[in-house]
Protein backbone atom coordinates (compact mmCIF):
# COMPACT_ATOMS: atom_id res chain seq x y z
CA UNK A 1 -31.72 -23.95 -18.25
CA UNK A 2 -33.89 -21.70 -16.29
CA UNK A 3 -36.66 -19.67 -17.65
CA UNK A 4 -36.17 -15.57 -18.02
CA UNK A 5 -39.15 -14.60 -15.74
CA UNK A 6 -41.28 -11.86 -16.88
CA UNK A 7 -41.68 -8.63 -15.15
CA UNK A 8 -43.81 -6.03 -14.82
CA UNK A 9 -41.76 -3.16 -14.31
CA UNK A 10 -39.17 -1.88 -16.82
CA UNK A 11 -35.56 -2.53 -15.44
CA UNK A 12 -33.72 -0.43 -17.00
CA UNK A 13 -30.59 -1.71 -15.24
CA UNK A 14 -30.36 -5.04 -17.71
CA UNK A 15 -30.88 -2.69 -21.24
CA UNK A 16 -28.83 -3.74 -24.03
CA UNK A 17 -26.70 -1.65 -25.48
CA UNK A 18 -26.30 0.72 -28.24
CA UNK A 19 -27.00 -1.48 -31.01
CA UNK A 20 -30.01 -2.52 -28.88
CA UNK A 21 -29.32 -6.22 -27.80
CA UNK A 22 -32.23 -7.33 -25.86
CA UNK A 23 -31.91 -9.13 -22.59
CA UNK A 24 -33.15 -12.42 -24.18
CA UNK A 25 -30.25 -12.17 -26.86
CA UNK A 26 -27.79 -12.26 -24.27
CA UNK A 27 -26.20 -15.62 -22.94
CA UNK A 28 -28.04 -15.79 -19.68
CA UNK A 29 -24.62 -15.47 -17.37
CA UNK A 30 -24.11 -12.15 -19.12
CA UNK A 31 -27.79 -11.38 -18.61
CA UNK A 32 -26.96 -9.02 -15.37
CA UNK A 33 -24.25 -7.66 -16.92
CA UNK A 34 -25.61 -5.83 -20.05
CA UNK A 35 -24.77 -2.34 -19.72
CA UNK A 36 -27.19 0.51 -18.29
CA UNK A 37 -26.55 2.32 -21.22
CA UNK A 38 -28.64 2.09 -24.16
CA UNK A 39 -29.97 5.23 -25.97
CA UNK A 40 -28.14 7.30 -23.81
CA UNK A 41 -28.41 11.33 -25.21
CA UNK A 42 -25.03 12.15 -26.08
CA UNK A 43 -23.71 15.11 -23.48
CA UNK A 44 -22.46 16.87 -26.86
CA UNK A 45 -25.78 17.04 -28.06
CA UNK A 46 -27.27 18.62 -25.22
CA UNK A 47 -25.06 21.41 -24.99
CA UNK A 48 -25.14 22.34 -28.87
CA UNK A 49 -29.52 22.00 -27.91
CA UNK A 50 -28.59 24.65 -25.10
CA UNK A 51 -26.35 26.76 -27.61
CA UNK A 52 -29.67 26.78 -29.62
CA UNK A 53 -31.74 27.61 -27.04
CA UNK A 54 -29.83 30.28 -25.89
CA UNK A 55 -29.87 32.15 -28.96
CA UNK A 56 -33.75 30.92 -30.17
CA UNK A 57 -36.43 31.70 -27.37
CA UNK A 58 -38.67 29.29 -29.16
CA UNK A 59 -38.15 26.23 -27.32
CA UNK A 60 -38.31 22.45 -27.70
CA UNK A 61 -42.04 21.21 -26.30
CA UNK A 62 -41.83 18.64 -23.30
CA UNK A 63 -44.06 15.91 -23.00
CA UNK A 64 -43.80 15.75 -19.86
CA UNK A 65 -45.89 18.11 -17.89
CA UNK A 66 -44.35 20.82 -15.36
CA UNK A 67 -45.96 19.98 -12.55
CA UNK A 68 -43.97 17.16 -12.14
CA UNK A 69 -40.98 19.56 -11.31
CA UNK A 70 -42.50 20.58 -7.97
CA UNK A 71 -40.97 18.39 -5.86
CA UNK A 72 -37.75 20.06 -6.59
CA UNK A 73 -38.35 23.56 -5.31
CA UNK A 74 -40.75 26.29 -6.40
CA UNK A 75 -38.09 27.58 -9.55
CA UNK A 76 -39.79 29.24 -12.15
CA UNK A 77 -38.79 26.83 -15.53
CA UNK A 78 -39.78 27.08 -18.49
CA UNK A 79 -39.68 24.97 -21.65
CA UNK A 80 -36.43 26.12 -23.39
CA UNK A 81 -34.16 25.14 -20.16
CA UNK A 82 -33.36 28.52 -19.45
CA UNK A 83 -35.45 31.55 -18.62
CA UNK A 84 -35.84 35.08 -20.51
CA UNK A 85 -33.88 36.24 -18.22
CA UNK A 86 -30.61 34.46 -18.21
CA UNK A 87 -30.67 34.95 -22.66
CA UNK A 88 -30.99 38.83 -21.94
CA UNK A 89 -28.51 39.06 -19.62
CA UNK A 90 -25.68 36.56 -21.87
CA UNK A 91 -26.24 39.24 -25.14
CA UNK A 92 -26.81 42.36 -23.48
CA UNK A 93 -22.97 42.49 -22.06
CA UNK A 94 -21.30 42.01 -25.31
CA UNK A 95 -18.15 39.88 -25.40
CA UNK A 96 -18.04 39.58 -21.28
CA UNK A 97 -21.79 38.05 -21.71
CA UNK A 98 -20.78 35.24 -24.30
CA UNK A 99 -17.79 34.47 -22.63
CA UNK A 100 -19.80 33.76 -19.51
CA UNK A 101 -22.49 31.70 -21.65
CA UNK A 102 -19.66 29.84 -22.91
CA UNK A 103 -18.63 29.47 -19.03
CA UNK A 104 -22.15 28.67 -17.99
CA UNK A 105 -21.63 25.79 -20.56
CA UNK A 106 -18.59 24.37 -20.35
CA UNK A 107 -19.58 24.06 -16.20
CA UNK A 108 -23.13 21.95 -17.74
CA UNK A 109 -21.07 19.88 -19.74
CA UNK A 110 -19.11 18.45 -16.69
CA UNK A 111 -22.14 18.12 -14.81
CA UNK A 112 -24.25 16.82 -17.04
CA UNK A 113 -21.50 14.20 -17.72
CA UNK A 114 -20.80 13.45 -13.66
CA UNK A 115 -24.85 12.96 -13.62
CA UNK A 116 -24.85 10.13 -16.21
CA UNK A 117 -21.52 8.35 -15.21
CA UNK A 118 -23.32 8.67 -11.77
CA UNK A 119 -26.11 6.76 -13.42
CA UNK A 120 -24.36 4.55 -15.14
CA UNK A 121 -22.59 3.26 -11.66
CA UNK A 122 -25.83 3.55 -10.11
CA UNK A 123 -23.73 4.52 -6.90
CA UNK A 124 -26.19 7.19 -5.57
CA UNK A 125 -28.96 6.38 -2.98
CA UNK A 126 -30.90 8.93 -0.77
CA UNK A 127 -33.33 7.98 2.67
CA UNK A 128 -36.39 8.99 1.86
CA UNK A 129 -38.02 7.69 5.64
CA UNK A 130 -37.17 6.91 9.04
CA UNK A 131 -39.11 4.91 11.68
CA UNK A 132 -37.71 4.71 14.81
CA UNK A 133 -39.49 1.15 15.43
CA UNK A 134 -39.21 -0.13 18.60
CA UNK A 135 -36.91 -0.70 22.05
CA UNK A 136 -35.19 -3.30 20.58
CA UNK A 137 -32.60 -4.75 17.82
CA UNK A 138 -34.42 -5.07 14.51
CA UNK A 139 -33.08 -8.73 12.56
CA UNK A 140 -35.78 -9.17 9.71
CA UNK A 141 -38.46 -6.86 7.49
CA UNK A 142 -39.99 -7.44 4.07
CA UNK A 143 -42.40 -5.76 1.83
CA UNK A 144 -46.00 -6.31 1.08
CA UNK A 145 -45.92 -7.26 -2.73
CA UNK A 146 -47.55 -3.65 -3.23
CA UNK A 147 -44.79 -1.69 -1.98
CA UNK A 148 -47.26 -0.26 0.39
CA UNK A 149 -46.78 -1.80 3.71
CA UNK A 150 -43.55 -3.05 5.05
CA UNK A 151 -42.84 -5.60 8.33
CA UNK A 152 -40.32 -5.60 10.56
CA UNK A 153 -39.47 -7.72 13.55
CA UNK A 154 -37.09 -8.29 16.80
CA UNK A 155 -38.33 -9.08 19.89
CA UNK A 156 -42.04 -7.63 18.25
CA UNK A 157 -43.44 -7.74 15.08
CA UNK A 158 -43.94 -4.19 13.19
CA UNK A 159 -46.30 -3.18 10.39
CA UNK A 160 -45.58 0.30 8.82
CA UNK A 161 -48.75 1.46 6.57
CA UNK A 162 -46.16 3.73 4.26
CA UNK A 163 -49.44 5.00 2.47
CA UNK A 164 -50.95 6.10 5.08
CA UNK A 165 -47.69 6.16 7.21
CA UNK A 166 -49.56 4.54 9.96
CA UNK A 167 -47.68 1.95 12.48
CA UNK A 168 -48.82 -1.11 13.99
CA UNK A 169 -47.20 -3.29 16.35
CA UNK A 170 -47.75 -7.42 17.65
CA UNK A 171 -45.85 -9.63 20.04
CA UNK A 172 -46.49 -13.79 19.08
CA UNK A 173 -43.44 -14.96 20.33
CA UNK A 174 -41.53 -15.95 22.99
CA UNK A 175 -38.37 -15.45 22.01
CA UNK A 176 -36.67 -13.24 19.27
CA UNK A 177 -38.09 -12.92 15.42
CA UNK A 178 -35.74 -14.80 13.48
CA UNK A 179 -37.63 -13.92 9.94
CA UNK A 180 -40.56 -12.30 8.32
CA UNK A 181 -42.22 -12.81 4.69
CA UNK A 182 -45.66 -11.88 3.40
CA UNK A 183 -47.48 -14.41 1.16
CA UNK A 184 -47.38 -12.97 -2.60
CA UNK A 185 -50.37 -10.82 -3.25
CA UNK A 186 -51.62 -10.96 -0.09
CA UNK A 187 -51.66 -9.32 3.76
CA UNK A 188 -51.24 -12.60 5.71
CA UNK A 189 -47.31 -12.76 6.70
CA UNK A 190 -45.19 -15.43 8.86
CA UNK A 191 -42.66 -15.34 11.08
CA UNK A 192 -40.07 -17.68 12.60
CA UNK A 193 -38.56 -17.59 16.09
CA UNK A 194 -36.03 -18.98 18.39
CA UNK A 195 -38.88 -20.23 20.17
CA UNK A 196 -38.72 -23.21 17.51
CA UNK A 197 -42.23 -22.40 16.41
CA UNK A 198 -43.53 -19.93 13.12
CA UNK A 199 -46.45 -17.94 13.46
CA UNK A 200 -48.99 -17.14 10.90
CA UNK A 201 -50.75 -13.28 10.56
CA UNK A 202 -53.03 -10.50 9.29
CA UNK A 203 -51.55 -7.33 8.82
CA UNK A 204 -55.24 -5.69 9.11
CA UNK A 205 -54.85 -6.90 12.64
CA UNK A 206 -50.94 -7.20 13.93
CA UNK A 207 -51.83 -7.29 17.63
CA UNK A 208 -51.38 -11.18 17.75
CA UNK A 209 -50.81 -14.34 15.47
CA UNK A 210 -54.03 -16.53 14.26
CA UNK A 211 -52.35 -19.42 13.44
CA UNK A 212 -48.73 -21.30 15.07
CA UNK A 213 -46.72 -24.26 13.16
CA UNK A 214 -44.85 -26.52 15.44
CA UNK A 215 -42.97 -29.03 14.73
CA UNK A 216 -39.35 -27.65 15.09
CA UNK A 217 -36.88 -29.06 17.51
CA UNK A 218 -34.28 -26.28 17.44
CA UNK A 219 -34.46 -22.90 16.67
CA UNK A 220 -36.11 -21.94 13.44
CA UNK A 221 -34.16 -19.47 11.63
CA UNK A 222 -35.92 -18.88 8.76
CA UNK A 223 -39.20 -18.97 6.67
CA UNK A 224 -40.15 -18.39 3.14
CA UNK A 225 -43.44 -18.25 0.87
CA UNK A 226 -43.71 -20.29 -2.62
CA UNK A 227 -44.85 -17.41 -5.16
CA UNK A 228 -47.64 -19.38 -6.71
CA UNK A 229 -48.29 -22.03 -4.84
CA UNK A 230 -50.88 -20.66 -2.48
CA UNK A 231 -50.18 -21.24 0.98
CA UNK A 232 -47.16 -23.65 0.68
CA UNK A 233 -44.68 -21.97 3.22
CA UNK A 234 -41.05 -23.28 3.82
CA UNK A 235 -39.13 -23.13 7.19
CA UNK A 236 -35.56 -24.28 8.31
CA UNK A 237 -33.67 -24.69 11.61
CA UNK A 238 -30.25 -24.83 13.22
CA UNK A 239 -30.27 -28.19 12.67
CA UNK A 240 -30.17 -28.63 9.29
CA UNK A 241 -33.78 -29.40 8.95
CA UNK A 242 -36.09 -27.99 6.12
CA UNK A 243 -39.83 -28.27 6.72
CA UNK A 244 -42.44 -27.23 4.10
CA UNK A 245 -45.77 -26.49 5.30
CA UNK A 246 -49.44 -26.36 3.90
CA UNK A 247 -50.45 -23.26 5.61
CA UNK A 248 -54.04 -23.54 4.91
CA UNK A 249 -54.68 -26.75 7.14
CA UNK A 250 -51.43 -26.30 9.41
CA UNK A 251 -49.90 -29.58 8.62
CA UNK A 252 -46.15 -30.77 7.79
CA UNK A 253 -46.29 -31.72 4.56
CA UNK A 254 -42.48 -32.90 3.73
CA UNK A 255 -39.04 -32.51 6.11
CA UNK A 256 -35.37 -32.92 4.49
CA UNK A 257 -31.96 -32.03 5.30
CA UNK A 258 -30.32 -29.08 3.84
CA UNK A 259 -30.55 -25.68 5.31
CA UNK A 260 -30.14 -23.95 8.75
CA UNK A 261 -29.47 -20.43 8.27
CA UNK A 262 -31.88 -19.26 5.38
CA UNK A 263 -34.24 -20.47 3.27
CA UNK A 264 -35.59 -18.62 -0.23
CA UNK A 265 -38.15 -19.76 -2.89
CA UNK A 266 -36.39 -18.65 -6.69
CA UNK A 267 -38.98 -16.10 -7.51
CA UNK A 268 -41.49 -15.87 -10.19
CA UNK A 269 -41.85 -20.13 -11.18
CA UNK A 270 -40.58 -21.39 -7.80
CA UNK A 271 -39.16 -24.26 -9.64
CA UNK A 272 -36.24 -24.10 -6.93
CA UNK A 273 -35.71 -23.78 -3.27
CA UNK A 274 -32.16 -22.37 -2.09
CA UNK A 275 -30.74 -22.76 1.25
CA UNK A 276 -27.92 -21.68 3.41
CA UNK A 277 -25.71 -24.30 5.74
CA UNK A 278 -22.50 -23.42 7.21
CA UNK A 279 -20.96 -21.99 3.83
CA UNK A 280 -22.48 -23.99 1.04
CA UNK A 281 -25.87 -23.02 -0.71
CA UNK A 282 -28.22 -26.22 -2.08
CA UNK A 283 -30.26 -25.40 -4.69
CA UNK A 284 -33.44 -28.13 -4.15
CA UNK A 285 -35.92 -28.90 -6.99
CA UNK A 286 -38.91 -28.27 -5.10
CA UNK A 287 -41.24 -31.07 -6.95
CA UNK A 288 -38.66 -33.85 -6.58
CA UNK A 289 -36.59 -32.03 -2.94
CA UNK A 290 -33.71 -33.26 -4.37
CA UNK A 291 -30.25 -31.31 -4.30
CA UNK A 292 -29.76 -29.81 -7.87
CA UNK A 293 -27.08 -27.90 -7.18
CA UNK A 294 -24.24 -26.90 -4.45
CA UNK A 295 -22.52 -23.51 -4.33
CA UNK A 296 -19.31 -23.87 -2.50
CA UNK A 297 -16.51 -21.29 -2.22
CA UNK A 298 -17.32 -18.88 0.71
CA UNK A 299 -14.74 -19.46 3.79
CA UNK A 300 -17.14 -18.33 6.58
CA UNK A 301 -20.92 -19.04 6.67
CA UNK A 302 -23.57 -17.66 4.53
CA UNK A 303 -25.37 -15.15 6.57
CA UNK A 304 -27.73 -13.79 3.52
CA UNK A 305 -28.76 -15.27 0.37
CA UNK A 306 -31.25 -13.68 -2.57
CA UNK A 307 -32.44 -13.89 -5.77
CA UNK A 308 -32.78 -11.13 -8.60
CA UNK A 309 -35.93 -11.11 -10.24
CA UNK A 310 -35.48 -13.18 -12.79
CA UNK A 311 -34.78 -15.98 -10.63
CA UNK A 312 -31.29 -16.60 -13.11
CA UNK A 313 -28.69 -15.41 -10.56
CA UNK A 314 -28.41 -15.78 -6.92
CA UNK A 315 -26.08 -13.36 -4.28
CA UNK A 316 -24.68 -14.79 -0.98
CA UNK A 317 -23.24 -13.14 1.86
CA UNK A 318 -20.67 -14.50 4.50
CA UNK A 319 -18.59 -12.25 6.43
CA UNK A 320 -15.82 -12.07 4.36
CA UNK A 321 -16.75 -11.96 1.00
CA UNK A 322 -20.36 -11.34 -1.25
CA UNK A 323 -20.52 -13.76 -4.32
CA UNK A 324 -22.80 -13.57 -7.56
CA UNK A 325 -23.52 -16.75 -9.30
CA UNK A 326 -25.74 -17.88 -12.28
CA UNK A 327 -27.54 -20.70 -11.10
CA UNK A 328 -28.29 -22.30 -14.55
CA UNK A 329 -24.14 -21.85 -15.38
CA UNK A 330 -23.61 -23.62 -12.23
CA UNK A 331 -21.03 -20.82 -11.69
CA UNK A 332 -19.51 -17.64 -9.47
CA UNK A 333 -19.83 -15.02 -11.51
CA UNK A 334 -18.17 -12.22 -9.29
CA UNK A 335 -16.67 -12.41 -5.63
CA UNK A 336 -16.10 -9.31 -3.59
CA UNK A 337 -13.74 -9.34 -0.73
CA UNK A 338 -14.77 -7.50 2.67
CA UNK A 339 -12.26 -4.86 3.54
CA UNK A 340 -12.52 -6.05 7.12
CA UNK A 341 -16.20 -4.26 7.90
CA UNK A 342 -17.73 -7.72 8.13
CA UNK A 343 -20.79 -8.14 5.57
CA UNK A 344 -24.38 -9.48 7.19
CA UNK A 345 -27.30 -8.96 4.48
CA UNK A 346 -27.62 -8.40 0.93
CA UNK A 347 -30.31 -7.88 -1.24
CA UNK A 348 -30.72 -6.79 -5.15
CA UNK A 349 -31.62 -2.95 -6.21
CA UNK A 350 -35.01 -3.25 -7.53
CA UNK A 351 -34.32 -0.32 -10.19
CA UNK A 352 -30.66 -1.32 -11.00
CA UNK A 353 -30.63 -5.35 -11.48
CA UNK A 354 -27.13 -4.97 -11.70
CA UNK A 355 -26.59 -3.25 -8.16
CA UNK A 356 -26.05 -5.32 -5.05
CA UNK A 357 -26.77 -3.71 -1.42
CA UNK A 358 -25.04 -4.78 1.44
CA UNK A 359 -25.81 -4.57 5.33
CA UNK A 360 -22.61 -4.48 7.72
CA UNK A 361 -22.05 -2.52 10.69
CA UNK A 362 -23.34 1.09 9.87
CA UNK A 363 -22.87 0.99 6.28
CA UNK A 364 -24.87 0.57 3.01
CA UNK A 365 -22.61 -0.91 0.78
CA UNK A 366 -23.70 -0.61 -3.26
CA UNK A 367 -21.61 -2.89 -5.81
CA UNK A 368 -21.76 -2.93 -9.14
CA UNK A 369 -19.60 -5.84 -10.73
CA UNK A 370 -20.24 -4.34 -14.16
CA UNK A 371 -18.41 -1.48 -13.31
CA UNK A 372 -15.85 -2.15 -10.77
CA UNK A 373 -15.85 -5.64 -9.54
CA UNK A 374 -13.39 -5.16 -6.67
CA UNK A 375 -14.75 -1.98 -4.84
CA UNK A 376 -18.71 -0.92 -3.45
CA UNK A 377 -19.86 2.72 -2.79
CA UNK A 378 -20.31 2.70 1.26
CA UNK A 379 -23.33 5.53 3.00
CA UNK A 380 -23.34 5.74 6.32
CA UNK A 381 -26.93 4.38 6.77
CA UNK A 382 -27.58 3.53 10.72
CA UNK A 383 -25.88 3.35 13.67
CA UNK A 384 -25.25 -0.63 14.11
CA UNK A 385 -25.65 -3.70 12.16
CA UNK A 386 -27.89 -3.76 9.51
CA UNK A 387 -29.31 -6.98 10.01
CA UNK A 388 -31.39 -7.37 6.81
CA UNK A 389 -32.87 -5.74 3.80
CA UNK A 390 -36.18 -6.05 1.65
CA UNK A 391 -36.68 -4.62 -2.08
CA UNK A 392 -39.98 -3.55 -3.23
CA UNK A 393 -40.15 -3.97 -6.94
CA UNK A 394 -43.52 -1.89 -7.74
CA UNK A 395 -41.82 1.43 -5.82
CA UNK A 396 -38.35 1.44 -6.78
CA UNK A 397 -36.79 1.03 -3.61
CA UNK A 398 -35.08 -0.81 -0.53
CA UNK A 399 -36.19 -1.11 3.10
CA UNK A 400 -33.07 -1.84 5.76
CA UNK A 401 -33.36 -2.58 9.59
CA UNK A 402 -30.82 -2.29 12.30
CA UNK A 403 -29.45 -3.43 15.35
CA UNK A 404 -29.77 0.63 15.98
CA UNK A 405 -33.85 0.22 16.31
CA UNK A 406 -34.44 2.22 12.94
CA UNK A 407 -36.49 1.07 9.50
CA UNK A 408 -35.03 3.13 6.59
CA UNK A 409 -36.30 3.81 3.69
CA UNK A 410 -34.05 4.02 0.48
CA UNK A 411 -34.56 4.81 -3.00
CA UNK A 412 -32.04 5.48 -6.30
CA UNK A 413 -30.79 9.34 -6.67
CA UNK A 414 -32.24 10.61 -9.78
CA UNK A 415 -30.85 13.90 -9.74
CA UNK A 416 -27.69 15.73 -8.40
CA UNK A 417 -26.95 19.86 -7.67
CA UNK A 418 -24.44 21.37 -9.31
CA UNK A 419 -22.29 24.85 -8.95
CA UNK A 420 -23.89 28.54 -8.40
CA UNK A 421 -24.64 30.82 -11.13
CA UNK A 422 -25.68 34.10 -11.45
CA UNK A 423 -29.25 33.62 -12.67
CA UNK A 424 -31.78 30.65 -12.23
CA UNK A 425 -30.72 27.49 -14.25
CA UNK A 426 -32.54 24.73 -15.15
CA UNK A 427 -31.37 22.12 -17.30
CA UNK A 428 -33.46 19.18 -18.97
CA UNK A 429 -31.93 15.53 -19.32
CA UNK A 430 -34.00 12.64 -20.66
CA UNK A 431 -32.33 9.76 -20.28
CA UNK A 432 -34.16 6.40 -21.40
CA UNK A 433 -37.21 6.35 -19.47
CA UNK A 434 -36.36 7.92 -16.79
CA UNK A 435 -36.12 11.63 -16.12
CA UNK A 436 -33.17 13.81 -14.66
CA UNK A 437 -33.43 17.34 -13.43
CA UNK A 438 -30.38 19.47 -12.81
CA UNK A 439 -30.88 22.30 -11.59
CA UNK A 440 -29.11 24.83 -9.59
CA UNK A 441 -31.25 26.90 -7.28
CA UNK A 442 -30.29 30.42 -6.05
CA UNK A 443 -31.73 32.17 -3.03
C-alpha cells in the first residue's frame, strides 16, 4: 500500500468532516473523496451575528487585518460588517426600516448560502493572466517548483518570470516541443521533441540548450524528472520505448518497453513510474522496472495522465472519457463520459484535491466526482485546444496553454457579488482557513 505523502500546504479540499475524521483515518480510496466541509459556520449563525450587529454598534474584533480587503475595491468597512450608516438608516424609518433590514437579510442568507455551496463544488475559477506567447501552437508548460516561473513550449521554448512578469524565449529544436518539466527545486528544465532528441536547460539563460540526450529512434513524446533522485530524468517514444537517463553525465542508464505517449514520476517518493500506450496505463516500480500494475478500461488512447499530490490516485484522459483510479486499490474510482467535446489534458486543482481540470477544444472543464460524478462545470478559457495544463502547489493555481498561442493563468474564486442595496454592504465569512468577502459595491 502506498505511503500518504506529506505536504506542505494545507489542502483543504481532502478535510474530514464534521466529526473531524482526518485524512489518514480514511480508507485510502475514499481519501479524495472526504468532503470539503469540515467546520463550516453555519449560514444561520451568521445572520442571527448580523441581527446582533445591526442592533449593537460594538462589533466582533477580526484578526485579520483590513488591509487585506484592498484588493477588492476602496469600500469603507468596518469591523461590525456593516457601517454606521446602514444601522441609522434601518431604525430611523420605523416599521418600513426593519422590514427592509429583514429584506437586506433574508437576500444575505441566499447569498451567503450560494457562496458556500459554490465552495463546496469548487466550480468557480477566474484568469488572473494572459501571455500571448508566441506565433505558434502551444502543446506543453509546467511550473518551476516555486510557483514563480512557468515554461511553455511549441515550436520555441518560453520562460515567463510571473514575479517579475518578465518573458524569455529559446529555440533547441528542430522540430516541435513535445514536453517540458523542470527538475524539483531547481531552474534547469528538459524538453523532448519530434526531433527524437531531449534537450537539457537553464532558465537564467533560455536562449539555447547546454546539454542534448540522444539515443531515441522515433519521436520522443515525453519526458519526466524523478522528485528526489537528483538528475535521474525519464523519456519515452512512439515506439513504445522508455529510456531513463542520468542527466548529470548524459548517459542511458536503463531502456524498457512500456510507454509512448506520456511518461510521469508518482510524486513525492517516486517509488513508481506511470506511462501511457495506446489506452492502457503501466504503473513500473522504478527500482526493479517491472510492470506493477495495468489500468485498462479507456476505449481511445490516453492523451494525459497525472498524479494528485499524494501520489495515491492517478487521472487519465482519452478522448472520450476522464477516469480516476486509486493506484494502491488497483481500481477506477470514477469515469466521466465526454459529451462529444473531445477531452486532451487533465491535471489536479492544487487547492481542491478533489477537483479535476480538463483541456478540450476551448473549454476548461472542472469535475468534481464528490459532488456530481456524471457532469463538469465548462469556462470558456481559449480559443482552440488546450493542449496541456501545469498546477503550482505553493500559489494555488493552474497554468493552461493552447493551440490559440495564449498561457493562462487560473486560480480558485474566493469570493462572489451579490444584489444592489441601498447603502454600502459588507459582509464577513470565515470559512476554515480560508477567507470570503461578499460584498456588494455601489457607485
Amino acid at each position: 500500500m502506498l505511503i500518504q505523502a506529506g505536504s506542505s500546504g494545507k489542502d483543504a479540499g481532502m478535510l474530514g468532516d464534521k466529526n473531524k475524521r482526518t485524512l489518514e483515518n480514511l480508507p485510502v480510496d475514499q481519501q479524495i473523496l472526504a468532503p470539503a466541509g469540515g467546520k463550516q459556520i453555519a449560514v444561520q449563525e451568521q445572520v442571527n451575528q448580523l441581527r446582533l450587529q445591526s442592533s449593537n454598534k460594538r462589533g466582533r474584533k477580526r484578526k485579520a487585518s483590513l488591509s487585506s480587503l484592498a484588493a477588492v475595491g476602496k469600500e469603507k468597512a468596518t469591523t461590525d460588517g456593516i457601517t454606521n450608516g446602514n444601522i441609522n438608516s434601518y431604525f430611523s424609518q420605523g416599521d418600513a426600516g426593519l422590514v427592509g433590514a429583514n429584506n437586506s437579510i433574508s437576500a444575505l442568507r441566499k447569498n451567503i448560502a450560494a457562496c458556500i455551496e459554490s465552495d463546496r463544488k469548487g466550480i468557480s475559477v477566474k484568469e488572473i493572466g494572459s501571455l500571448h506567447a508566441t506565433h505558434s501552437e502551444l502543446l506543453c508548460c509546467h511550473f518551476h517548483s516555486q510557483g514563480k516561473l512557468l515554461a511553455a513550449a511549441g515550436d520555441e521554448v518560453v520562460i515567463w518570470d510571473l514575479e517579475n512578469n518578465d518573458v524569455n524565449t529559446g529555440k533547441g529544436h528542430a522540430h516541435l516541443v513535445t514536453d517540458i518539466r523542470f527538475t524539483p527545486n531547481s531552474r534547469v528544465f528538459a524538453t523532448s521533441s519530434f526531433d527524437r532528441t531531449v534537450m537539457i536547460w537553464d532558465a537564467a539563460k533560455p536562449s539555447n540548450p547546454f546539454q542534448k540526450l540522444v539515443g531515441h529512434a522515433d519521436h520522443v513524446m515525453s519526458i519526466d524528472f524523478h522528485p528526489s533522485k537528483v538528475g535521474l530524468l525519464s523519456s519515452c517514444d512512439s515506439n513504445d520505448e522508455i529510456r531513463l537517463w542520468d542527466v548529470n553525465d548524459g548517459d542511458c542508464k536503463l531502456i524498457f518497453k512500456g510507454g509512448s505517449r506520456q511518461v510521469r514520476f508518482q510524486p513525492r517518493f517516486g517509488n513508481l513510474l506511470a506511462c501511457s500506450t495506446g489506452n492502457i496505463i503501466n504503473i513500473f516500480d522504478v527500482e526493479t522496472n517491472s510492470v506493477q500494475l495495468q489500468l485498462q478500461g479507456h476505449v481511445g488512447d490516453v492523451r494525459s495522465i497525472c498524479w494528485d499530490m499524494s501520489g495515491n490516485f492517478l487521472a487519465s484522459m482519452s478522448e472520450d472519457s476522464a477516469r480516476i483510479w486509486c493506484v494502491s486499490g488497483r481500481k477506477c474510482l470514477h469515469e466521466l463520459r465526454s459529451s462529444g467535446n473531445k477531452f486532451q489534458s487533465c491535471t489536479f486543482h492544487p487547492d481542491r484535491a478533489q477537483i479535476l481540470a480538463i483541456g478540450s477544444h476551448e473549454l476548461l472543464e472542472l469535475w468534481n466526482p464528490m459532488y456530481q460524478s456524471h457532469r463538469t462545470w465548462p469556462h470558456q478559457a481559449h480559443g482552440g485546444i488546450i493542449s496541456s495544463f501545469a498546477d503550482s502547489p505553493p500559489t494555488g493555481t493552474i497554468a493552461s496553454v493552447s493551440h490559440d498561442q495564449y498561457i493562462k493563468i487560473w486560480q480558485r474564486c474566493l469570493f462572489l457579488r451579490g444584489s444592489r442595496y441601498s447603502h454600502q454592504t459588507c459582509f464577513f465569512l470565515f470559512l476554515l482557513e480560508d477567507f470570503y468577502m461578499i460584498s456588494w459595491p455601489f457607485t
